[in-house]
C-alpha atoms as a PDB file:
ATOM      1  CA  UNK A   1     211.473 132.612  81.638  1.00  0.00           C
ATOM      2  CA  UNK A   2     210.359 135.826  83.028  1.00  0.00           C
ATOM      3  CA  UNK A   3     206.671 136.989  82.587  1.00  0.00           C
ATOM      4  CA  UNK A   4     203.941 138.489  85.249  1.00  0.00           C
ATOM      5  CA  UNK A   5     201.885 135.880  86.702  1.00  0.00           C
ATOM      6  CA  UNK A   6     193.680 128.573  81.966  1.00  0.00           C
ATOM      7  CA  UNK A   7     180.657 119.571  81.550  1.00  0.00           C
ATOM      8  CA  UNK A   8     180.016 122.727  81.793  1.00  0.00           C
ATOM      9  CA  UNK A   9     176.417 124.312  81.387  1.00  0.00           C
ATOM     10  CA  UNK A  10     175.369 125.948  78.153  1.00  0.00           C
ATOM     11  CA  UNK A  11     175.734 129.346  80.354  1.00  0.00           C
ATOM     12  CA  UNK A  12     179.010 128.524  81.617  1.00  0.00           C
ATOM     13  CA  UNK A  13     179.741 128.318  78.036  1.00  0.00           C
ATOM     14  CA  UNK A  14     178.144 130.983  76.942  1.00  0.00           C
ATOM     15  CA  UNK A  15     180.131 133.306  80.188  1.00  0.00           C
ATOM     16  CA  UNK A  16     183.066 131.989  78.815  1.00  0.00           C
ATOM     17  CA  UNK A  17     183.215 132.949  74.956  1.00  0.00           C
ATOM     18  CA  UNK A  18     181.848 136.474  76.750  1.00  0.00           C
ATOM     19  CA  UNK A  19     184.311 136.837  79.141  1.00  0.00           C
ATOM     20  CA  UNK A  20     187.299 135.730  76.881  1.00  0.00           C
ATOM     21  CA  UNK A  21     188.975 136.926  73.874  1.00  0.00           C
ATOM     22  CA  UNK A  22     192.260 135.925  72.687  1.00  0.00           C
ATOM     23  CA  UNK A  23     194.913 138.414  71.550  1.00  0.00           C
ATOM     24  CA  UNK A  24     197.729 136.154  69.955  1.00  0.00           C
ATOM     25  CA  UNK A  25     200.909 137.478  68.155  1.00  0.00           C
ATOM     26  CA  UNK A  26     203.470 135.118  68.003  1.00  0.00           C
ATOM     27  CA  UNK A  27     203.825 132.749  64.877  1.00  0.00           C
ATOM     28  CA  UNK A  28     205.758 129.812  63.895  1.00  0.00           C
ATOM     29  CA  UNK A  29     205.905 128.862  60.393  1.00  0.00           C
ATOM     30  CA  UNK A  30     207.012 124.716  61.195  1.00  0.00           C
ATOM     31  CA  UNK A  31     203.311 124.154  63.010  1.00  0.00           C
ATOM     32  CA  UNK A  32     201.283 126.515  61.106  1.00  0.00           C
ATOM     33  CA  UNK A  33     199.056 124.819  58.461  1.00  0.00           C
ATOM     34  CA  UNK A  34     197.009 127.437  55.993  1.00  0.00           C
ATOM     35  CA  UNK A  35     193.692 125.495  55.538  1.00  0.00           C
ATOM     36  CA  UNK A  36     190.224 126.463  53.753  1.00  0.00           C
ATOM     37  CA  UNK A  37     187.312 127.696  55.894  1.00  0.00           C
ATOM     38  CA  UNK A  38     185.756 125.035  55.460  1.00  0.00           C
ATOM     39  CA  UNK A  39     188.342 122.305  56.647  1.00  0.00           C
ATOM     40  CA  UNK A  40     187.394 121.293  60.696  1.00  0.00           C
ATOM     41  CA  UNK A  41     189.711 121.299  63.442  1.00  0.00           C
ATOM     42  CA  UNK A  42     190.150 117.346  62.906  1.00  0.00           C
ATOM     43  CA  UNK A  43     191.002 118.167  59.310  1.00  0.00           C
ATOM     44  CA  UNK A  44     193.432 120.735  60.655  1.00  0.00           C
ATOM     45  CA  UNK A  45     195.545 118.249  62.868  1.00  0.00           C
ATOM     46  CA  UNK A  46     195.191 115.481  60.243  1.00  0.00           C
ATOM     47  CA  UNK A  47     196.865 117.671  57.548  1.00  0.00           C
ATOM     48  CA  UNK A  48     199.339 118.744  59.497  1.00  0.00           C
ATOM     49  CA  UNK A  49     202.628 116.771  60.242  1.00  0.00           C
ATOM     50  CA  UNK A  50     203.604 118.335  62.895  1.00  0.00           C
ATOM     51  CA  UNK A  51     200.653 117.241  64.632  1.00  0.00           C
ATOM     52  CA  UNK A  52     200.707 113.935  63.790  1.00  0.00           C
ATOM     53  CA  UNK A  53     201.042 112.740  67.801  1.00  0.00           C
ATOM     54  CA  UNK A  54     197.848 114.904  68.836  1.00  0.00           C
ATOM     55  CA  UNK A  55     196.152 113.008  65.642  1.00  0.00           C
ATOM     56  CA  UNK A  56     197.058 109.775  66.908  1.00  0.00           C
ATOM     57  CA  UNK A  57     195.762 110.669  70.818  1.00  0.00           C
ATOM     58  CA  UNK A  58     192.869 112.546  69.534  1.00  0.00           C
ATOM     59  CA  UNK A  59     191.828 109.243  66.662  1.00  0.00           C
ATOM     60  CA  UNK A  60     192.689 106.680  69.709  1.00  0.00           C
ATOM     61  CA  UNK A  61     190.139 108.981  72.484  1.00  0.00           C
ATOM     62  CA  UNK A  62     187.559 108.765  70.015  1.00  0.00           C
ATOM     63  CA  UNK A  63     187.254 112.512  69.671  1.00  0.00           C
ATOM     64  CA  UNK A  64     187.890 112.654  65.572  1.00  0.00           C
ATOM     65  CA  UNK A  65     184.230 113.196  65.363  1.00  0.00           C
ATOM     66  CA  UNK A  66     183.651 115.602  67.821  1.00  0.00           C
ATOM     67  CA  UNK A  67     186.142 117.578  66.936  1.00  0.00           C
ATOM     68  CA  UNK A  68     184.549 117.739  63.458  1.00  0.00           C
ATOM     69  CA  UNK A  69     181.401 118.815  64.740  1.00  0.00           C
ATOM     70  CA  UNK A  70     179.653 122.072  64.570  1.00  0.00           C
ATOM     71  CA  UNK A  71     181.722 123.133  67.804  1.00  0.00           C
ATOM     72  CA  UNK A  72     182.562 125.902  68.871  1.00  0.00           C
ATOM     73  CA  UNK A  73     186.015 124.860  70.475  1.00  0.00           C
ATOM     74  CA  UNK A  74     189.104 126.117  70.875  1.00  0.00           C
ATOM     75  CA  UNK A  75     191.924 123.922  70.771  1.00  0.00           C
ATOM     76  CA  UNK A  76     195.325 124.309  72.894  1.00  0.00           C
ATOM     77  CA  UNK A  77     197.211 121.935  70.404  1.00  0.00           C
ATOM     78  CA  UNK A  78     200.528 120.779  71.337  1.00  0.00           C
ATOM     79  CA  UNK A  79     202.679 119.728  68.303  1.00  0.00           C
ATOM     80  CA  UNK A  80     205.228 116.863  68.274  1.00  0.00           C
ATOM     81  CA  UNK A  81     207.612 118.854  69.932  1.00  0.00           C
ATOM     82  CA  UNK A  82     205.694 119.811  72.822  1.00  0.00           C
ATOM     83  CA  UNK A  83     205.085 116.001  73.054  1.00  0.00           C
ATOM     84  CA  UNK A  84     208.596 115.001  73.248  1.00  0.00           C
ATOM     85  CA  UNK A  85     209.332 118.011  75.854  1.00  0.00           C
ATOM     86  CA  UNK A  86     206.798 116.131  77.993  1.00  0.00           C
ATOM     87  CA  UNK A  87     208.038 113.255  77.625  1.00  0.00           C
ATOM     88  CA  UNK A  88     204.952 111.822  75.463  1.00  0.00           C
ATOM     89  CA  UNK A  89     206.066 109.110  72.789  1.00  0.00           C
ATOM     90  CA  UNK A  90     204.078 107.064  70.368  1.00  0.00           C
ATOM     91  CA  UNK A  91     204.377 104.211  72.625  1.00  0.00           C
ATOM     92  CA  UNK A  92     202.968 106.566  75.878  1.00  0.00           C
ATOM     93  CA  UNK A  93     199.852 107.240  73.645  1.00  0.00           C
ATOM     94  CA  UNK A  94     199.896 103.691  72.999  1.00  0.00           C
ATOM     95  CA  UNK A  95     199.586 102.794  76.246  1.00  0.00           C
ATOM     96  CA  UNK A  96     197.095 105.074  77.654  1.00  0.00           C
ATOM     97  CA  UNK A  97     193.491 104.064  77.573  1.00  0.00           C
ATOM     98  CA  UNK A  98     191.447 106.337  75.223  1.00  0.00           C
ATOM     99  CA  UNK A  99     189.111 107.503  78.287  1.00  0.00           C
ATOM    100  CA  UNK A 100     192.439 108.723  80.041  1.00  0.00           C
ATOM    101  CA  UNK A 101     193.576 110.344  76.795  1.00  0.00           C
ATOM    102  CA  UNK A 102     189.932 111.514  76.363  1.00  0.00           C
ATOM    103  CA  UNK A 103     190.796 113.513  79.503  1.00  0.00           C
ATOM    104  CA  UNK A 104     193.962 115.024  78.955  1.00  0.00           C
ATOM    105  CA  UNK A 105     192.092 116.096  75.493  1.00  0.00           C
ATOM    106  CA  UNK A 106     189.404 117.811  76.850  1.00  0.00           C
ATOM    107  CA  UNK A 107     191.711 119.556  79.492  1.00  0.00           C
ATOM    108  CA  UNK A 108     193.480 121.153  76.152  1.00  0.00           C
ATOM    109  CA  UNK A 109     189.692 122.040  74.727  1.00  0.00           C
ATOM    110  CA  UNK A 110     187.442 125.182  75.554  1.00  0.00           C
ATOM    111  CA  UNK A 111     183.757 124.837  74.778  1.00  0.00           C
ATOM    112  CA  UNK A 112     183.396 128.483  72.772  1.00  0.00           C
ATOM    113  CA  UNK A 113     185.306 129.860  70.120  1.00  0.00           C
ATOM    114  CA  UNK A 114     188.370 132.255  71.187  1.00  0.00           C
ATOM    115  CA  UNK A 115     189.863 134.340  68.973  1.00  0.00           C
ATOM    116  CA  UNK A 116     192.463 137.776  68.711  1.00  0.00           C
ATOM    117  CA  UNK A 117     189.944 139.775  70.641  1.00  0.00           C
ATOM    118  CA  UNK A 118     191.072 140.678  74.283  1.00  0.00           C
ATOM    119  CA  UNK A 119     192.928 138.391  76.507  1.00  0.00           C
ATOM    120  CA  UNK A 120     192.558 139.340  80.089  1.00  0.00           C
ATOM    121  CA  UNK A 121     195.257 140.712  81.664  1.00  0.00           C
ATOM    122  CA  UNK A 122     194.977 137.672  84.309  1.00  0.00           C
ATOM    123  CA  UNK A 123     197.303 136.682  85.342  1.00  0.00           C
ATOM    124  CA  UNK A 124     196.171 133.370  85.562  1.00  0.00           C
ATOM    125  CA  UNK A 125     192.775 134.418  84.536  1.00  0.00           C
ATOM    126  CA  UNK A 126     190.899 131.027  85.362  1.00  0.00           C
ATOM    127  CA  UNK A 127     188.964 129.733  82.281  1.00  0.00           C
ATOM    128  CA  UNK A 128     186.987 126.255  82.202  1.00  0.00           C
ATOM    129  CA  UNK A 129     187.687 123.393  80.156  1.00  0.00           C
ATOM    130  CA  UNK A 130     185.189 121.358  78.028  1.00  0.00           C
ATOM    131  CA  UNK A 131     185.777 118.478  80.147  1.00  0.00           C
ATOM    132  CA  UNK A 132     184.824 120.981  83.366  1.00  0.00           C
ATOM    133  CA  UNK A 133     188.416 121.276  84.403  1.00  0.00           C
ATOM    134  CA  UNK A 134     190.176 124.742  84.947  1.00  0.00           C
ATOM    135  CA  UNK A 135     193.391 126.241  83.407  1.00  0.00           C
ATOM    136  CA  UNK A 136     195.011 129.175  83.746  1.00  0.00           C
ATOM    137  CA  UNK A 137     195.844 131.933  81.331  1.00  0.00           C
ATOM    138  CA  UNK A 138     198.277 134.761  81.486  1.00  0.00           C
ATOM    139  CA  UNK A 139     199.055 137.996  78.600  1.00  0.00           C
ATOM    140  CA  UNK A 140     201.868 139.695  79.134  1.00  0.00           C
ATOM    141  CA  UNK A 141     204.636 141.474  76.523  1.00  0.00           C
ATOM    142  CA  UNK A 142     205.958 137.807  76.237  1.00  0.00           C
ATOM    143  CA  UNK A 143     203.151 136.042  75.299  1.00  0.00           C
ATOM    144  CA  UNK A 144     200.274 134.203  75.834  1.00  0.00           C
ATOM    145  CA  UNK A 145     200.559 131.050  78.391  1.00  0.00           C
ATOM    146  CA  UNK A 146     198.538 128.481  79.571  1.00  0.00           C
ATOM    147  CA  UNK A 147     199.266 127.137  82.765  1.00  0.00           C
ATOM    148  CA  UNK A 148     202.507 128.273  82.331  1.00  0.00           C
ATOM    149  CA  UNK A 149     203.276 127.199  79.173  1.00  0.00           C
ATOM    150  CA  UNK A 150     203.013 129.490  76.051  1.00  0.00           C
ATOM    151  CA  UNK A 151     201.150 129.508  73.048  1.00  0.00           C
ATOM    152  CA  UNK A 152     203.537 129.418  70.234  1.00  0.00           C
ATOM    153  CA  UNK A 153     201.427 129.574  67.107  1.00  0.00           C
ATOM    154  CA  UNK A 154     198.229 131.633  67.579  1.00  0.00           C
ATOM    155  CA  UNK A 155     194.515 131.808  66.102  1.00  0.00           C
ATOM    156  CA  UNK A 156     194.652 128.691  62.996  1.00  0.00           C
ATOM    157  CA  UNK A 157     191.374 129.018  62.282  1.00  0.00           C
ATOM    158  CA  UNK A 158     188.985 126.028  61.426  1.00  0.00           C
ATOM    159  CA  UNK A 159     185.266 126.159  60.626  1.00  0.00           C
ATOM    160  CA  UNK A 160     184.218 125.064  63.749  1.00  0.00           C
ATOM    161  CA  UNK A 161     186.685 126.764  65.893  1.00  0.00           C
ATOM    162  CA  UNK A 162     190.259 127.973  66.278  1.00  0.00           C
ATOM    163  CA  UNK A 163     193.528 126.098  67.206  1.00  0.00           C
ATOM    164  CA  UNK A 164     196.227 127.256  69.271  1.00  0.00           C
ATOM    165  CA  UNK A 165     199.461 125.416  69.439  1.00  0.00           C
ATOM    166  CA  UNK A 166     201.313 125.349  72.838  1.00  0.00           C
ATOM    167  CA  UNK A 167     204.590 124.229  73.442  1.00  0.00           C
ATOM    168  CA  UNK A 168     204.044 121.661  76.229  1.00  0.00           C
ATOM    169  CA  UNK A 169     201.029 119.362  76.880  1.00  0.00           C
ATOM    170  CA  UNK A 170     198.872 120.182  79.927  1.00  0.00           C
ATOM    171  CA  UNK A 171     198.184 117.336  82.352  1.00  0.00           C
ATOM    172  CA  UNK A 172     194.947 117.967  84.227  1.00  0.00           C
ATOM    173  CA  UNK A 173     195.310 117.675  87.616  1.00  0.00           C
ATOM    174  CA  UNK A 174     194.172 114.336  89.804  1.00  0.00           C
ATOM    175  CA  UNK A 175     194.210 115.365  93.228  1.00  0.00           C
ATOM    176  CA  UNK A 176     194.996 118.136  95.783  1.00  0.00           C
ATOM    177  CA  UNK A 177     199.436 118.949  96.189  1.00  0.00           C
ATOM    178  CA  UNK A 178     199.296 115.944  98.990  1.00  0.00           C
ATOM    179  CA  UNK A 179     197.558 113.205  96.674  1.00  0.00           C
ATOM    180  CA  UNK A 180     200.242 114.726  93.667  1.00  0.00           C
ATOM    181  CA  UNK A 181     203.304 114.231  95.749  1.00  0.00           C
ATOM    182  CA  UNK A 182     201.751 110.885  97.095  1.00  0.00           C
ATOM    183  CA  UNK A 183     202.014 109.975  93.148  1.00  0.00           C
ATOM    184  CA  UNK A 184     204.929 111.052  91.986  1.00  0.00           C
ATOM    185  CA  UNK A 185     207.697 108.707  92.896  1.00  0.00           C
ATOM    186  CA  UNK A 186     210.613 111.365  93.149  1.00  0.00           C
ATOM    187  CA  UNK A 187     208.415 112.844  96.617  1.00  0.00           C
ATOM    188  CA  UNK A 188     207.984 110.211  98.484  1.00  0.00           C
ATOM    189  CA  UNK A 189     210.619 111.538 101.097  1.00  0.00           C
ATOM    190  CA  UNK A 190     208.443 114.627 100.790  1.00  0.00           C
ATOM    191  CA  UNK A 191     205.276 112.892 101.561  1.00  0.00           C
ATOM    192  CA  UNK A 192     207.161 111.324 104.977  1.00  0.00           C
ATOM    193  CA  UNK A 193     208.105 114.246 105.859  1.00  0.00           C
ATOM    194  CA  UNK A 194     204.465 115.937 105.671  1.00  0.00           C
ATOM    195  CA  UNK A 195     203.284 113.431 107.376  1.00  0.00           C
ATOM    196  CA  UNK A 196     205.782 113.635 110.268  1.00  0.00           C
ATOM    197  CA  UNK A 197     205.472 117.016 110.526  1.00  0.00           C
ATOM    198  CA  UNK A 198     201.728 116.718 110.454  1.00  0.00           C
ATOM    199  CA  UNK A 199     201.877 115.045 114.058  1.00  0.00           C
ATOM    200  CA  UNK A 200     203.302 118.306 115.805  1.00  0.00           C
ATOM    201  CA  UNK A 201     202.068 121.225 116.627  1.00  0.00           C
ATOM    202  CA  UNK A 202     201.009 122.678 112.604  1.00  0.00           C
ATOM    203  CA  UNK A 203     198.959 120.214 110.314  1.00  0.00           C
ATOM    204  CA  UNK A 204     200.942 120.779 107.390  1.00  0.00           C
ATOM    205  CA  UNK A 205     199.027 117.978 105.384  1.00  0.00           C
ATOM    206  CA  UNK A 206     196.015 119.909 105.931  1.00  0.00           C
ATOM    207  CA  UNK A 207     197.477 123.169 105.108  1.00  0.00           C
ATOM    208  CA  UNK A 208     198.671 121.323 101.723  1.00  0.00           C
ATOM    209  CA  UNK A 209     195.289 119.772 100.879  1.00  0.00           C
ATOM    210  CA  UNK A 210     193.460 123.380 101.663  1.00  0.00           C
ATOM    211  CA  UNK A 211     191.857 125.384  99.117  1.00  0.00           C
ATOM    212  CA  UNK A 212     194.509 127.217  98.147  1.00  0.00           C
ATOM    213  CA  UNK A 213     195.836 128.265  95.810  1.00  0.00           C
ATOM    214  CA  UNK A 214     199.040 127.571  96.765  1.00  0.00           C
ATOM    215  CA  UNK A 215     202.777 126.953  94.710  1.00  0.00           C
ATOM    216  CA  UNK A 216     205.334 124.366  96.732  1.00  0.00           C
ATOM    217  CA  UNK A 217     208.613 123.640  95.896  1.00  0.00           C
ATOM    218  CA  UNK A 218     209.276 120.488  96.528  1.00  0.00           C
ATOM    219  CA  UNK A 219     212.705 118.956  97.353  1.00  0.00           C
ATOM    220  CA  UNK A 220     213.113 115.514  95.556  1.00  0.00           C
ATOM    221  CA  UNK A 221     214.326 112.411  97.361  1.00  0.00           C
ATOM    222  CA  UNK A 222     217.595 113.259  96.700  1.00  0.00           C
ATOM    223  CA  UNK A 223     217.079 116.557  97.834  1.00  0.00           C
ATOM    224  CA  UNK A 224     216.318 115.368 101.325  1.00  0.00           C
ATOM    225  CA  UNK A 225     219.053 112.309 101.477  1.00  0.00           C
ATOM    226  CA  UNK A 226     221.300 115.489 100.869  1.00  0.00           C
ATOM    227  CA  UNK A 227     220.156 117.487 103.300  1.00  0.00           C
ATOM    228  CA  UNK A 228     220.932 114.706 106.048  1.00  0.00           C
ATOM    229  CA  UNK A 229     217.664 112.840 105.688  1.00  0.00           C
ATOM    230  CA  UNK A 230     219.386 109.512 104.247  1.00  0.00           C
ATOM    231  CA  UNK A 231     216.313 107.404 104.909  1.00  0.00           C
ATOM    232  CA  UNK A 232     212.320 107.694 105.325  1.00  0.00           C
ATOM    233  CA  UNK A 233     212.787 106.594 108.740  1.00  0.00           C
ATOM    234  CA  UNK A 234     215.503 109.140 109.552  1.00  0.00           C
ATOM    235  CA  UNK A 235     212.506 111.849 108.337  1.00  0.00           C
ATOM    236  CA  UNK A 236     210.466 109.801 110.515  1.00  0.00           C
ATOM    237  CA  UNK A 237     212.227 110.160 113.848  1.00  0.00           C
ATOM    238  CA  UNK A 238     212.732 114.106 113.054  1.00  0.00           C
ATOM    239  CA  UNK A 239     211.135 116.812 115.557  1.00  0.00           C
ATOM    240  CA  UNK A 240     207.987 117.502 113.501  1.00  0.00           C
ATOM    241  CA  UNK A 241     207.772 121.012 114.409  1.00  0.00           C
ATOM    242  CA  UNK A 242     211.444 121.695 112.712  1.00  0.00           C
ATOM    243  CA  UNK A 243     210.256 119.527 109.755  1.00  0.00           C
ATOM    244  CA  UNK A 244     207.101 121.917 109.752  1.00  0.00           C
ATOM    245  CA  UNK A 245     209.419 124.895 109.826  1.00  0.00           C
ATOM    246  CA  UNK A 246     211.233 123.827 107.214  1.00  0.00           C
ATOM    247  CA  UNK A 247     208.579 122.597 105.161  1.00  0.00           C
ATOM    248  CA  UNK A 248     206.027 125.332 105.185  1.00  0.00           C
ATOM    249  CA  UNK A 249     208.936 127.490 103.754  1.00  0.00           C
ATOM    250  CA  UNK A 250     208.611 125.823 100.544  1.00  0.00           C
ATOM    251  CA  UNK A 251     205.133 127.186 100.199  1.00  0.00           C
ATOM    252  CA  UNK A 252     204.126 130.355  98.602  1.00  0.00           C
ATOM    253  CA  UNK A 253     200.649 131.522  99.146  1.00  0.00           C
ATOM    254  CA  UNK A 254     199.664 131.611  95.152  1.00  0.00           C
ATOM    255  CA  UNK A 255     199.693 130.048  92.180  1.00  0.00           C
ATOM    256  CA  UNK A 256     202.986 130.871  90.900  1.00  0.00           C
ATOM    257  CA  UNK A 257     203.856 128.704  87.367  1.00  0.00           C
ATOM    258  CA  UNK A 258     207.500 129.121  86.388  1.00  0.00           C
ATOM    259  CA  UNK A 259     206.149 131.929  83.708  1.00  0.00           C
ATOM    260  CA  UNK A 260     205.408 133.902  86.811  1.00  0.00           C
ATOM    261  CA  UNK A 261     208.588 133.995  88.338  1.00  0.00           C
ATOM    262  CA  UNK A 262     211.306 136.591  87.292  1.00  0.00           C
ATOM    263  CA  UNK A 263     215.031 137.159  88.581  1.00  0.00           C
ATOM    264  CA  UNK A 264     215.668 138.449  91.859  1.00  0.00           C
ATOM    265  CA  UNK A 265     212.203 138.102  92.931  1.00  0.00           C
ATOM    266  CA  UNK A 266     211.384 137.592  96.856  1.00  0.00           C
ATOM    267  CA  UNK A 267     208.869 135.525  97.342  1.00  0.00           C
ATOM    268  CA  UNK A 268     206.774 135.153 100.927  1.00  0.00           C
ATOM    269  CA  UNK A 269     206.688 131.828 102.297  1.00  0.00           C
ATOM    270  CA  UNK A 270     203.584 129.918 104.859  1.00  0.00           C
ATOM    271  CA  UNK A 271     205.992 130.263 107.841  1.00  0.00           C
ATOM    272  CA  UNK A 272     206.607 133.893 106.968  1.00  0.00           C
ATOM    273  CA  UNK A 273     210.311 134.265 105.408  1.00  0.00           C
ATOM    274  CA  UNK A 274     211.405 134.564 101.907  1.00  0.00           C
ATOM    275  CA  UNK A 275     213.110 132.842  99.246  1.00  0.00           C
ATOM    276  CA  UNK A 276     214.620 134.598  96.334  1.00  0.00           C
ATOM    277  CA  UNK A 277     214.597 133.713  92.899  1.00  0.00           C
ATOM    278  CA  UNK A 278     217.317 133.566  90.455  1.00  0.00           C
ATOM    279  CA  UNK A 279     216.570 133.401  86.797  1.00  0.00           C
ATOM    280  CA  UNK A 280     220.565 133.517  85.895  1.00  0.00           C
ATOM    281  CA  UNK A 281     221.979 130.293  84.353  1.00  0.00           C
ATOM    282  CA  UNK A 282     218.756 128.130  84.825  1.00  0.00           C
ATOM    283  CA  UNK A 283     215.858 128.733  87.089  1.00  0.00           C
ATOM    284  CA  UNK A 284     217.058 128.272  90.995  1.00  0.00           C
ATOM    285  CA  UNK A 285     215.440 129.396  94.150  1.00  0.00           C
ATOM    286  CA  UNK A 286     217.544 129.942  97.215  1.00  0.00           C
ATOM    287  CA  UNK A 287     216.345 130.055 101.492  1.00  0.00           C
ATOM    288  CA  UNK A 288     218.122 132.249 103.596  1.00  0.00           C
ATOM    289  CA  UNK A 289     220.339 129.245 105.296  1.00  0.00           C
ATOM    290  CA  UNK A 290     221.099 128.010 102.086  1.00  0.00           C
ATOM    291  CA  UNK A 291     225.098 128.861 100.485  1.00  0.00           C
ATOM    292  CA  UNK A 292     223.854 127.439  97.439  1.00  0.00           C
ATOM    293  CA  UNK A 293     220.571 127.820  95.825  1.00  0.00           C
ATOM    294  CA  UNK A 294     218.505 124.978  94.536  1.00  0.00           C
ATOM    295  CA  UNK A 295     217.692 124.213  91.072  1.00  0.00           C
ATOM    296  CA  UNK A 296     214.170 124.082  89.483  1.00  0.00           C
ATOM    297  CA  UNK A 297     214.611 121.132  87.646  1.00  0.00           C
ATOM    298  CA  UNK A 298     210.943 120.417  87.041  1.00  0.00           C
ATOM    299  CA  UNK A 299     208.001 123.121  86.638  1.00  0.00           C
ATOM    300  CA  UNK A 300     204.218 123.476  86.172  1.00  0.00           C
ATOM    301  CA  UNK A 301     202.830 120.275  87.406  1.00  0.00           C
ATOM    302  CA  UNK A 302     199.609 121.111  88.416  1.00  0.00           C
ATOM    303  CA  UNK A 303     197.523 120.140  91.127  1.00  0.00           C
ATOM    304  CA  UNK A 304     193.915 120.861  91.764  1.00  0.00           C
ATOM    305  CA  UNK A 305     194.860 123.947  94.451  1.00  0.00           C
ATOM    306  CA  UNK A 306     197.973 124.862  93.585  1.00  0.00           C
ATOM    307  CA  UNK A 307     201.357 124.259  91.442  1.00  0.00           C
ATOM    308  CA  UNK A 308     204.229 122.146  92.497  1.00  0.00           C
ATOM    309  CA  UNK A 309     207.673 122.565  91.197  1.00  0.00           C
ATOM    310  CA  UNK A 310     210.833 120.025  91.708  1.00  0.00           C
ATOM    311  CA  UNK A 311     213.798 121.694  93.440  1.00  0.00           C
ATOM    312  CA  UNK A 312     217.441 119.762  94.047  1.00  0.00           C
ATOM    313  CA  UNK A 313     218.018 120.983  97.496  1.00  0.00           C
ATOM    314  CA  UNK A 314     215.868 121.426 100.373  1.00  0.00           C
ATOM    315  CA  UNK A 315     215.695 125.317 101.348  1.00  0.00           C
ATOM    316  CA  UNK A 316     216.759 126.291 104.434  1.00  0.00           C
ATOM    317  CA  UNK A 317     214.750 129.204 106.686  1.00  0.00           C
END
């Protein structure tokens, strides 16, 4: 898990195929398709079985044509197994409109063609999206990742661009970490508690809905009914400057996906102490008042200024 931290304008474009070159060197015989030169990235995905979820998402969002076009794109192209680790089915395609899988499309879809030639170091050099959104890219000696998530067959090239299969699908972001949390049904003891502590003396919601970038991990419901929180109103009636203590520990001032994070690390939280890393036996983070550290059991879900990551127990200053 360790490494070291991806409508725009015709020049936006253009600053991007500049700016960007792609140095890929993994490869993965089960996804990779050999195709003529002359065969389009729709042709690609069509052809290939292992793609046969992206064909479905990408015939339902009405992008077939497109995607056959004169281009240039670049494709992020997760196969059926990077479906299935997201938890994407048939029947999730199925029941997505095709402007919301038009979307998630686009967010996987560069307008320029990028190649082997020069990845930036980053990390988490910020690149934008045909659909005007941003990702995040990292090289390191493990890889190539995008948002956190790494590119597992590089550079299968089409005549209108290049595809590069990933190993998870990227869900664009829909709001800033407050508006994500408010969505996710697994924070909504999180969400009370930002709130609560909101009403003291530090404005965590406002520190959460800043600029950024920031990374939070975020203690699920369970987390909190663990830590002696057993109902929203028992968050409710808690001192908000403890809650805001506690909270703004589980904030890092970066963008940290799970990619980023390596064992042992210390990292510097908002209130100005440090949590510690562990990479041995799963991915786990542990406070300084905690005798057992918490698990990451969910990574990478990305927000418009930051990265939130689930954690099983809330982490102690």
């Amino acid at each position: 898990m360790k490494t070291n931290f991806f409508k725009s304008s015709l020049a936006t474009m253009a600053a991007v195929a500049m700016f960007l070159g792609f140095i890929f060197t993994s490869c993965d015989s089960d996804t990779e398709t050999s195709m003529s030169p002359t065969s389009t990235i729709t042709d690609v995905v069509v052809a290939n079985p292992n793609f046969s979820l992206l064909k479905s998402a990408v015939v339902k969002a009405n992008l077939a044509t497109t995607l056959s076009g004169p281009g240039p794109f670049t494709v992020f192209a997760p196969d059926n197994n990077a479906f299935a680790a997201s938890g994407i089915s048939s029947a999730t395609i199925n029941a997505l409109s095709s402007e919301q899988l038009k979307d998630i499309l686009l967010y996987h879809t560069l307008p320029a063609k990028i190649v082997s030639v020069n990845v930036p170091a980053g990390p988490n050099a910020e690149v934008v999206t045909a659909g005007g959104g941003k990702v995040y890219v990292t090289k390191n000696t493990n890889g190539v990742f995008v948002n956190g998530w790494k590119v597992t067959v590089p550079d299968i090239v089409a005549s209108n661009g290049v595809i590069h299969a990933l190993e998870h699908v990227l869900l664009p972001p829909t709001g800033n970490i407050v508006a994500t949390a408010q969505a996710n049904n697994d924070l909504t003891y999180l969400v009370a508690a930002v709130l609560r502590a909101s009403q003291g003396s530090t404005d965590v919601a406002a520190a959460l809905s800043g600029g950024g970038p920031l990374t939070v991990f975020a203690p699920t419901n369970q987390a909190f009914i663990a830590a002696g929180f057993p109902t929203i109103a028992s968050i409710e009636a808690a001192d908000p400057d403890v809650l805001a203590n506690i909270l703004t520990y589980h904030v890092v001032a970066a963008r940290a996906f799970s990619t980023d994070l390596s064992d042992g690390q210390n990292l510097t939280t908002l209130n100005g102490g440090q949590v510690t890393v562990s990479l041995v036996n799963g991915a786990a983070v542990k406070g300084n008042g905690n005798t057992t550290a918490s698990n990451i059991t969910a990574v990478n879900i990305m927000a418009d200024n930051g990265v939130i990551h689930l954690i099983d127990r809330v982490l102690l200053p």
